[in-house]
C-alpha atoms as a PDB file:
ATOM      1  CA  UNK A   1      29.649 -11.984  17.136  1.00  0.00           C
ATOM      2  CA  UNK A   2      29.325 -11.437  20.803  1.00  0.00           C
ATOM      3  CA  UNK A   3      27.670  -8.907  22.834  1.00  0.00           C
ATOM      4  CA  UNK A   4      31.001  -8.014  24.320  1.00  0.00           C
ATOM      5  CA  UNK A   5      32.722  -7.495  20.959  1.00  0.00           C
ATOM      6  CA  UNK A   6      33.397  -3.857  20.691  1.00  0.00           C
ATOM      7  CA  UNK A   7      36.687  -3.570  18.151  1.00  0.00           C
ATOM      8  CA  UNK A   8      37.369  -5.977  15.268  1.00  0.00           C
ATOM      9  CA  UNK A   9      40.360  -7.430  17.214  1.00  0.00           C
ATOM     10  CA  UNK A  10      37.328  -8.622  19.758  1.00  0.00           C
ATOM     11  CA  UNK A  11      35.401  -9.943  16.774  1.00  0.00           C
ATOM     12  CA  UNK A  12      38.640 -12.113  15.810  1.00  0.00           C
ATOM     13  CA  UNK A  13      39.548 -13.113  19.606  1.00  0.00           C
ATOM     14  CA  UNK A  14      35.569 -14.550  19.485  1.00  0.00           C
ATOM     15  CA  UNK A  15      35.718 -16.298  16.411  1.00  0.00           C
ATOM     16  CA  UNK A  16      39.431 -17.697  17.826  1.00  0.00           C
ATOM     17  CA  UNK A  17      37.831 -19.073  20.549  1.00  0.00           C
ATOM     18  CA  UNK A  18      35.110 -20.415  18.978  1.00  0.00           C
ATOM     19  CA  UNK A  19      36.046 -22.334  15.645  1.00  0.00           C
ATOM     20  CA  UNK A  20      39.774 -21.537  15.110  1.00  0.00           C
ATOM     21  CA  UNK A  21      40.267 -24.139  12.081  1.00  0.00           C
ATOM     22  CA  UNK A  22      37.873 -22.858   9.781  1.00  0.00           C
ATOM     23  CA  UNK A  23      38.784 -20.629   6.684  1.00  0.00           C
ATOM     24  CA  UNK A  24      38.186 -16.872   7.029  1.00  0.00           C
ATOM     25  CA  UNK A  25      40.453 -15.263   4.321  1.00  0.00           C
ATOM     26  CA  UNK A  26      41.182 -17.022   1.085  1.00  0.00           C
ATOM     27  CA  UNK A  27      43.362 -14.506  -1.416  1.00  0.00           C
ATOM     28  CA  UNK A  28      43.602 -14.643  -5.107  1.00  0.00           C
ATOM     29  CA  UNK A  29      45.726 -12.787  -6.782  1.00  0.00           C
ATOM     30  CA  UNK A  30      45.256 -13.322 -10.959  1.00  0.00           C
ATOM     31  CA  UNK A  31      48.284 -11.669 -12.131  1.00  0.00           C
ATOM     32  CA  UNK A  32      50.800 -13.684 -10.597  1.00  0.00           C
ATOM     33  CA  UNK A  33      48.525 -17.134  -9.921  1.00  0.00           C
ATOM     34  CA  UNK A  34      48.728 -16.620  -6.441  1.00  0.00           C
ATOM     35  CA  UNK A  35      45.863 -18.289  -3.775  1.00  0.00           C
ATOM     36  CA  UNK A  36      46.182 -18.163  -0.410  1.00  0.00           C
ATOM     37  CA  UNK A  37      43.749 -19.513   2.401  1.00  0.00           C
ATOM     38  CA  UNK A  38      44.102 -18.526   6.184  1.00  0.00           C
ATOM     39  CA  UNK A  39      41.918 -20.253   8.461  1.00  0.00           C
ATOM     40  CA  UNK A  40      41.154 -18.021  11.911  1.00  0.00           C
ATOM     41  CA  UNK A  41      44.062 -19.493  13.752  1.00  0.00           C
ATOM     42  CA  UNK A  42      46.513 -18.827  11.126  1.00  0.00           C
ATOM     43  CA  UNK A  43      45.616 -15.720  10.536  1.00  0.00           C
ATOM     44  CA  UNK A  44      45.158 -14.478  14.028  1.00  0.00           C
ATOM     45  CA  UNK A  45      48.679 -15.464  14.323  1.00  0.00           C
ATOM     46  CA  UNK A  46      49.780 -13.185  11.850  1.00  0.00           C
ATOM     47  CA  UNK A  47      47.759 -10.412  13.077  1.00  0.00           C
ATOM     48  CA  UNK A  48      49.619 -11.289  16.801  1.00  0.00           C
ATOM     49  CA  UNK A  49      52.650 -11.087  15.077  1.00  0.00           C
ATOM     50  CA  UNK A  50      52.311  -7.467  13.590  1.00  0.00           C
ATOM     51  CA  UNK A  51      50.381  -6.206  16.001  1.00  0.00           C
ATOM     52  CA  UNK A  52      53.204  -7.178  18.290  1.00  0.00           C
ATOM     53  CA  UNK A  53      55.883  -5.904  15.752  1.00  0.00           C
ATOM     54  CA  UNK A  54      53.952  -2.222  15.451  1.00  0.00           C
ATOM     55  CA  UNK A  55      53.657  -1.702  19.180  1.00  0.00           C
ATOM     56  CA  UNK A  56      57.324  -3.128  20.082  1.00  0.00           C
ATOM     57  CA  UNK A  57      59.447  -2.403  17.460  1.00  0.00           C
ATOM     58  CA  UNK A  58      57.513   0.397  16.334  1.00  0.00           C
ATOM     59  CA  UNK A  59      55.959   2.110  19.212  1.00  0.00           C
ATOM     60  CA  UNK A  60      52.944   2.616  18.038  1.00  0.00           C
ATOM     61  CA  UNK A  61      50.043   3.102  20.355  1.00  0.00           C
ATOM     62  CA  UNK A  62      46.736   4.434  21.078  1.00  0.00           C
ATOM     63  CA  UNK A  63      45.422   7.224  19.050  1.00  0.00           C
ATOM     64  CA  UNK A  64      48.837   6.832  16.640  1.00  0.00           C
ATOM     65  CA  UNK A  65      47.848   6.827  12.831  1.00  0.00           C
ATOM     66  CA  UNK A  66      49.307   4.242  10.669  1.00  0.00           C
ATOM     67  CA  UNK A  67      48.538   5.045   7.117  1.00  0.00           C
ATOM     68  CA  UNK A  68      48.580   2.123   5.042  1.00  0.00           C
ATOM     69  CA  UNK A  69      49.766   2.406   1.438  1.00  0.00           C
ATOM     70  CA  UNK A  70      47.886  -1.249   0.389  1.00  0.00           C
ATOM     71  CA  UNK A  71      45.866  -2.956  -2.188  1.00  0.00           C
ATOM     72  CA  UNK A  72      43.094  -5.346  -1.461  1.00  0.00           C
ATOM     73  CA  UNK A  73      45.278  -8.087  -0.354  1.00  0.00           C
ATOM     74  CA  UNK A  74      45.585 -10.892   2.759  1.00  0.00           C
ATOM     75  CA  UNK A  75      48.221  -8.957   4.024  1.00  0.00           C
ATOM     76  CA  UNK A  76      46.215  -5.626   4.542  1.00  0.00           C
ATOM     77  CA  UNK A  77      43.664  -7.578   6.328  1.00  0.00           C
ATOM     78  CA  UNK A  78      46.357  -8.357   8.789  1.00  0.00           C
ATOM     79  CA  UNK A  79      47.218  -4.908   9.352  1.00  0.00           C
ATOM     80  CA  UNK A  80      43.831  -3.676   9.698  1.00  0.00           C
ATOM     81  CA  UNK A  81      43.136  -5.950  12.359  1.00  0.00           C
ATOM     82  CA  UNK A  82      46.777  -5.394  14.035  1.00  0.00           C
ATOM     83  CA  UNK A  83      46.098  -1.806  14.352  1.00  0.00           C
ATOM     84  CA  UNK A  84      42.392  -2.684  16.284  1.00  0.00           C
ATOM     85  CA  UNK A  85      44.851  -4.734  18.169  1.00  0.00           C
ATOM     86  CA  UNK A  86      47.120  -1.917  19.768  1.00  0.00           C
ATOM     87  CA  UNK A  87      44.507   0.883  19.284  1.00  0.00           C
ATOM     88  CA  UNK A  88      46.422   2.812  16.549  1.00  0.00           C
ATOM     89  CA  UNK A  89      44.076   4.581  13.750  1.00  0.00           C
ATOM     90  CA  UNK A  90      44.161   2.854  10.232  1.00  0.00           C
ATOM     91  CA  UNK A  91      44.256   5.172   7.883  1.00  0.00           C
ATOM     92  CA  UNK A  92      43.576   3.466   4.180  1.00  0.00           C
ATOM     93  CA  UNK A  93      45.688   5.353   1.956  1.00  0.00           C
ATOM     94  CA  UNK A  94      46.045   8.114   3.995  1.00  0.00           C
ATOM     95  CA  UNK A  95      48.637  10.766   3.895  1.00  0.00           C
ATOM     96  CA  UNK A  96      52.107   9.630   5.113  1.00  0.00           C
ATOM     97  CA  UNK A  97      53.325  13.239   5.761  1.00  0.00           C
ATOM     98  CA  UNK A  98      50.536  12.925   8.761  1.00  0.00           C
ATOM     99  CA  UNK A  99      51.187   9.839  10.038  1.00  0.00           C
ATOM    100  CA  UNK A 100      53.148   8.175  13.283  1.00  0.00           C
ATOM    101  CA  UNK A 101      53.685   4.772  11.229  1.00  0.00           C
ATOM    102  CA  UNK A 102      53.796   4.499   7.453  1.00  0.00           C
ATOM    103  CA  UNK A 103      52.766   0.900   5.616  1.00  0.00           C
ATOM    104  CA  UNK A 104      53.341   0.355   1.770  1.00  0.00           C
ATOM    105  CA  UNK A 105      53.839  -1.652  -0.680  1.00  0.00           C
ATOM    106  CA  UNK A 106      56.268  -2.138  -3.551  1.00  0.00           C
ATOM    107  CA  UNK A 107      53.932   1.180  -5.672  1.00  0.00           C
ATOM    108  CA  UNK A 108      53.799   3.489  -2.972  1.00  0.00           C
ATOM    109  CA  UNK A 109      57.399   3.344  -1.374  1.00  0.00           C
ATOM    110  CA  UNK A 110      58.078   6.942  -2.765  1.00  0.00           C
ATOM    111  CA  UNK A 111      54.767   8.422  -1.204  1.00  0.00           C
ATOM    112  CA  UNK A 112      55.638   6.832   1.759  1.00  0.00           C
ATOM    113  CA  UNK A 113      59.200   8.524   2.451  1.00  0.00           C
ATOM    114  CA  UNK A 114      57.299  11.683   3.390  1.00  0.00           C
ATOM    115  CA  UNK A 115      56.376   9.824   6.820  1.00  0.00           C
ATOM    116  CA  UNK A 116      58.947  10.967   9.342  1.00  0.00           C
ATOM    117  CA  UNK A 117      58.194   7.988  11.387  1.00  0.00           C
ATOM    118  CA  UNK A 118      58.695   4.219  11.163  1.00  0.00           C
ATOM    119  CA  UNK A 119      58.292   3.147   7.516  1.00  0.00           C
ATOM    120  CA  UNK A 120      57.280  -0.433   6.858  1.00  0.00           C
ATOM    121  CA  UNK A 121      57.663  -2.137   2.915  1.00  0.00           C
ATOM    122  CA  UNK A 122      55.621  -4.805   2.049  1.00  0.00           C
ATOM    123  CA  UNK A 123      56.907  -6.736  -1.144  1.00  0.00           C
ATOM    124  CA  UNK A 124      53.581  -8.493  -1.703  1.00  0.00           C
ATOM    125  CA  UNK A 125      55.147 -10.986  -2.912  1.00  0.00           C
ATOM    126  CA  UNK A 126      53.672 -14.662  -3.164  1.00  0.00           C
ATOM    127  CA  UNK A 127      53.992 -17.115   0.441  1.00  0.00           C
ATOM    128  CA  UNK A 128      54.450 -13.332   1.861  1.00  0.00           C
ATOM    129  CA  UNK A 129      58.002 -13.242   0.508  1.00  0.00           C
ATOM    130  CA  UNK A 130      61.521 -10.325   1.337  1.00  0.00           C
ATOM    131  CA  UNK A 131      62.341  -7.999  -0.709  1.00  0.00           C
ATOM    132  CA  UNK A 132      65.280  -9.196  -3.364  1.00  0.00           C
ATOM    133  CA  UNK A 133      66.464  -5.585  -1.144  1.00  0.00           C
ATOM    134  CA  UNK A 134      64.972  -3.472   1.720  1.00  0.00           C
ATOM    135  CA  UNK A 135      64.065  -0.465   0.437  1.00  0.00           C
ATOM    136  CA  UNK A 136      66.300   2.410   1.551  1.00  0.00           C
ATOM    137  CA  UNK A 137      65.005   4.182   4.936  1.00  0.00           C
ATOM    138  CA  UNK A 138      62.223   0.989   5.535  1.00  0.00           C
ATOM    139  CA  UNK A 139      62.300  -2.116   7.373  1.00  0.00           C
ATOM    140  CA  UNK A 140      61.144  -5.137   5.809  1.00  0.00           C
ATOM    141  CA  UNK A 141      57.945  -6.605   6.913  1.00  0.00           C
ATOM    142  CA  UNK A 142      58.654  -9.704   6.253  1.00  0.00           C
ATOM    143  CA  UNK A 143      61.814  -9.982   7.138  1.00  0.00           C
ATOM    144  CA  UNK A 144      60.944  -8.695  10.567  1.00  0.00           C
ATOM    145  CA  UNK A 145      57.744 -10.295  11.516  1.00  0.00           C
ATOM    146  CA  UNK A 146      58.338 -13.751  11.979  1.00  0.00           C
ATOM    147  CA  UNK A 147      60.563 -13.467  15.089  1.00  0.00           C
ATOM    148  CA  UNK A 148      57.603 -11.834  16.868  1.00  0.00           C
ATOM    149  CA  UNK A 149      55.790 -13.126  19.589  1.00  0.00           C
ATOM    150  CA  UNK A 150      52.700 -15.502  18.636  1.00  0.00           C
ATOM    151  CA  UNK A 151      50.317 -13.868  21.423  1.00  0.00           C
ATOM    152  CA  UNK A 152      49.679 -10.733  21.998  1.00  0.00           C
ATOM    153  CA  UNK A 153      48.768  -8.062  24.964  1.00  0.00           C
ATOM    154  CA  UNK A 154      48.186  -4.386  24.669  1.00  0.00           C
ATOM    155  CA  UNK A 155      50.981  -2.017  26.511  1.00  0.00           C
ATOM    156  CA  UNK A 156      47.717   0.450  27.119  1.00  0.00           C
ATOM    157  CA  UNK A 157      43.794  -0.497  27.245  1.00  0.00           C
ATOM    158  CA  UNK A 158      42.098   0.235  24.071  1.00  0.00           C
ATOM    159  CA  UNK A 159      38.847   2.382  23.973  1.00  0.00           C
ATOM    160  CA  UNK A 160      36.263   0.798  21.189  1.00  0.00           C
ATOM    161  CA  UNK A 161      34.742   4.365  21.296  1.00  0.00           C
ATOM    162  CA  UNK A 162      38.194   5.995  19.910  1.00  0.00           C
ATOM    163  CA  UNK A 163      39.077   6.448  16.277  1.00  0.00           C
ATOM    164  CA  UNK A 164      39.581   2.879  15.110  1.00  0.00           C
ATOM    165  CA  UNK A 165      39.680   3.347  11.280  1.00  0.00           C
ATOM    166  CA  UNK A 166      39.737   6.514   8.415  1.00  0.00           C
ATOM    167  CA  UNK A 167      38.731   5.417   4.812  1.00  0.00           C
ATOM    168  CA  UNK A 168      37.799   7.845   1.981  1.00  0.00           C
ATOM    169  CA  UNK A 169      38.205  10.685   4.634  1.00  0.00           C
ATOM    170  CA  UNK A 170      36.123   9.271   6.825  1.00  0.00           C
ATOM    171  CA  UNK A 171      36.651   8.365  10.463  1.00  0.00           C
ATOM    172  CA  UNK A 172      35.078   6.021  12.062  1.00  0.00           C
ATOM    173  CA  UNK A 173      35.340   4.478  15.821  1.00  0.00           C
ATOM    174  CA  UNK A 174      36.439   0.821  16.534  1.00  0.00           C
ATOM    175  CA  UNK A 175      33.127   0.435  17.904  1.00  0.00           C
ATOM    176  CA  UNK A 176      31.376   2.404  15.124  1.00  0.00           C
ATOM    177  CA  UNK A 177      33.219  -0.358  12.638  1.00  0.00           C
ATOM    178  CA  UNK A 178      31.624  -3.520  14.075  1.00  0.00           C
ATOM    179  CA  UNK A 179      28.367  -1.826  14.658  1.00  0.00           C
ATOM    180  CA  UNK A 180      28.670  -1.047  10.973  1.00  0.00           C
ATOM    181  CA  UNK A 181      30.164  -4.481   9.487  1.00  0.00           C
ATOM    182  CA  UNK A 182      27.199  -6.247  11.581  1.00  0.00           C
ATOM    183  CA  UNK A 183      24.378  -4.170  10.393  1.00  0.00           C
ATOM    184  CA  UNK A 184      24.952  -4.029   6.946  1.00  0.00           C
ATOM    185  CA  UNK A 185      25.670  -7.560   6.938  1.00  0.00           C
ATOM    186  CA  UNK A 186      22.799  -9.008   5.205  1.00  0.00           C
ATOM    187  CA  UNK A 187      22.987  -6.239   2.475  1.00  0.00           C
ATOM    188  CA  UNK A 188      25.790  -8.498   1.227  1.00  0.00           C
ATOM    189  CA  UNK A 189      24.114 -11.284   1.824  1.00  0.00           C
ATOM    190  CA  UNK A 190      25.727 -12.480   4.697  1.00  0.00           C
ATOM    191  CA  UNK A 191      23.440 -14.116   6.713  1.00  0.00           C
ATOM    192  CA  UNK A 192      25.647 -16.276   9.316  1.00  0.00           C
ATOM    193  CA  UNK A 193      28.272 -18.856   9.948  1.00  0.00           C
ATOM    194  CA  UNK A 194      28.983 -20.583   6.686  1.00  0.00           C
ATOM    195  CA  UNK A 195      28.201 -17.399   4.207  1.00  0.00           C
ATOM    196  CA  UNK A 196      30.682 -17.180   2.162  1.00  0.00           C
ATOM    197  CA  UNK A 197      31.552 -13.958   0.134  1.00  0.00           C
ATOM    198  CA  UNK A 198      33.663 -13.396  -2.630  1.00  0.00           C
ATOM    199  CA  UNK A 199      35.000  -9.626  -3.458  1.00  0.00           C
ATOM    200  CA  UNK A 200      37.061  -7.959  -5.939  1.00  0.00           C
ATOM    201  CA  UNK A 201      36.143  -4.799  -4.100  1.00  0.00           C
ATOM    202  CA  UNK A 202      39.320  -2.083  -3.465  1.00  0.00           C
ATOM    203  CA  UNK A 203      39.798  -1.376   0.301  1.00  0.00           C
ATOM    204  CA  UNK A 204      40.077   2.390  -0.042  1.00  0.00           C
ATOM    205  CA  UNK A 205      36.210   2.663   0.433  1.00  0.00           C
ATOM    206  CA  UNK A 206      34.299   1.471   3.554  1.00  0.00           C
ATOM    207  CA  UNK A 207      32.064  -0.758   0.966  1.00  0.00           C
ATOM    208  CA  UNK A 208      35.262  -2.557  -0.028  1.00  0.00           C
ATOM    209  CA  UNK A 209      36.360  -3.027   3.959  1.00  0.00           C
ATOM    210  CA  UNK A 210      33.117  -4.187   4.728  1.00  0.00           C
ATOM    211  CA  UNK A 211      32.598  -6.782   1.980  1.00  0.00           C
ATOM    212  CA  UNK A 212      36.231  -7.985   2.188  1.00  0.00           C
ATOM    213  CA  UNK A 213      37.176  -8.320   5.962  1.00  0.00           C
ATOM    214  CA  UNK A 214      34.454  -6.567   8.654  1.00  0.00           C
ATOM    215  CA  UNK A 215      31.033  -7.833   7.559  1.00  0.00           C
ATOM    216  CA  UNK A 216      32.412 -11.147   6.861  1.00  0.00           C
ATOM    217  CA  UNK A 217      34.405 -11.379  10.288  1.00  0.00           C
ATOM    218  CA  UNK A 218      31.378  -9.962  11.949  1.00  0.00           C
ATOM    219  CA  UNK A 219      29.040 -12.903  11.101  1.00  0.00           C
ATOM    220  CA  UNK A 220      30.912 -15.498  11.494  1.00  0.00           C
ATOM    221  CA  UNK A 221      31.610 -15.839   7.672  1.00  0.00           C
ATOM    222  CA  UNK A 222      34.362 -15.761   5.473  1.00  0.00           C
ATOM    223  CA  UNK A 223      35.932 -13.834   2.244  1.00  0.00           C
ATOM    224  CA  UNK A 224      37.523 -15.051  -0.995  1.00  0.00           C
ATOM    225  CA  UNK A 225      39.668 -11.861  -1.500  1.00  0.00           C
ATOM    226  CA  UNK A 226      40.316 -11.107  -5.306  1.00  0.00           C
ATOM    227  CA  UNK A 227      43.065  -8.470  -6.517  1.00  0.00           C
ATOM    228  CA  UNK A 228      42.933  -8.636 -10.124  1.00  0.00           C
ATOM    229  CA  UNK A 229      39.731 -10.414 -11.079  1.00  0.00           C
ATOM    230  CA  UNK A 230      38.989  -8.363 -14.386  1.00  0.00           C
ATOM    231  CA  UNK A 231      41.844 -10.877 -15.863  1.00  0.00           C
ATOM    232  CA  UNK A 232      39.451 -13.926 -15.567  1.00  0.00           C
ATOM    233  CA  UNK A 233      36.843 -14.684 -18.128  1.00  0.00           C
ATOM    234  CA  UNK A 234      33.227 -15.440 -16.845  1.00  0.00           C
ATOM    235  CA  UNK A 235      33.767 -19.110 -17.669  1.00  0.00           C
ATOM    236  CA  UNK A 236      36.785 -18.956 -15.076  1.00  0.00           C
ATOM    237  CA  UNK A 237      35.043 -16.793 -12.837  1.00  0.00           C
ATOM    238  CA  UNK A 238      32.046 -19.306 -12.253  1.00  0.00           C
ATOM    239  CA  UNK A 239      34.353 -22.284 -11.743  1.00  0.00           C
ATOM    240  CA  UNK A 240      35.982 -20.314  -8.800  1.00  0.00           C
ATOM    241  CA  UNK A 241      32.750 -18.996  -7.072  1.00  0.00           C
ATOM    242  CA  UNK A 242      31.716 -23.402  -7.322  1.00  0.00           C
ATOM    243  CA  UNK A 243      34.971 -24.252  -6.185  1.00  0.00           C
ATOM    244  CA  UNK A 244      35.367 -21.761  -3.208  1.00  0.00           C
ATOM    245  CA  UNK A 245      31.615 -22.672  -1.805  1.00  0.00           C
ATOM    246  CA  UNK A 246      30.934 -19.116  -2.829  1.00  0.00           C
ATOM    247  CA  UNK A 247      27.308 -17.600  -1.340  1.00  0.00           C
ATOM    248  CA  UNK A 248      27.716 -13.813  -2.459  1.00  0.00           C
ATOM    249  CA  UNK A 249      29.889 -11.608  -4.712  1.00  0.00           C
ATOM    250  CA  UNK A 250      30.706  -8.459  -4.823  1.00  0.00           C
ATOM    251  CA  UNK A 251      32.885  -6.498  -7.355  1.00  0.00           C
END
């Protein structure tokens, strides 16, 4: 982290530009077998891409609330950071009815109709796969993000002492969040560059953010992201946390 980081689109623009090849979000999933790594580069790239995608094609802003209807998955992460990106409030399974932007995925598609602005499906599928249909009165995420632009540039200047993030109905600035994620760091024992954390945390609490994306990005470490986890054995379990280089858990 550097002293000029202030959002946690700043904390991934630093660790870009410092060691871009190195993993930062590896995701399990253990109901359908799925593991995907993302080193910074490639997933700065996706977060470009929707980040471009939700302030071009969606209009979303500064100040705009995009609630996101997710699990604990890679894909989230990319949002998250996307909306630090344009400036737009995440609000982790917030209430649609109040938001500019609406994100879900393939459970909360009905919730999500009551947003009278942009809708967004993720399929969650694995290799971030279409729907086998778009959802009626949503655009397909996947379908529609990999025609965006690779770079990205704000339309307005964002202010890391604006809302930045609500979780559990609690708001918290974009500065406020990598204050947060740095400080409580080594309470997850996260103690630099090569700490390693594995979490089977939810994201609807900021314990679950911070173990599975801020703290992590914050110190220069990285997260093995696990949806599903209570369908591995211990036996299992301790082969992955060997195999992944694993330095902390949480779940």
């Amino acid at each position: 982290m550097n002293a000029t980081d202030r959002t946690p689109f700043d904390l991934l623009t630093s660790a870009l530009a410092g060691d871009p090849g190195r993993p930062l979000v590896t995701f399990y999933d253990d109901a359908t077998g799925e593991r995907v790594e993302l080193s910074v580069a490639t997933f700065a790239n996706w977060v470009a891409k929707t980040a471009n995608l939700l302030q071009g094609d969606l209009s979303a802003g500064p100040g705009d609330r995009v609630a996101l209807l997710l699990p604990a998955h890679w894909q989230t992460a990319v949002w998250l950071l996307a909306c630090s990106a344009v400036g737009a409030v995440a609000d982790v399974a917030g209430d649609p009815a109040a938001a500019d932007v609406v994100v879900s995925g393939p459970d909360g598609l009905e919730a999500a109709r009551a947003c009278r602005g942009e809708r967004v499906a993720l399929a969650l599928r694995p290799l971030g796969g279409r729907f086998p249909r778009t959802p009626d009165g949503f655009v397909d995420y996947a379908a529609e993000v990999p025609g965006q632009g690779d770079r990205f540039a704000p339309f307005a200047p964002v202010d890391a002492e604006d809302p930045g993030l609500i979780v559990a109905g609690r708001e918290f600035s974009a500065a406020e969040v990598v204050e947060r994620a740095e400080a409580e760091a080594p309470s997850l024992d996260l103690t630099g560059p090569g700490s390693r954390i594995l979490s089977a945390l939810p994201y609807d609490t900021w314990q679950g953010l911070s173990a599975g994306l801020y703290s992590p990005l914050a110190t220069g470490g990285s997260v093995v992201l696990c949806r599903h986890l209570d369908r591995l054995d211990e036996e299992a379990l301790a082969k992955r946390i060997e195999a992944e280089r694993v330095t902390a858990v949480r779940r």
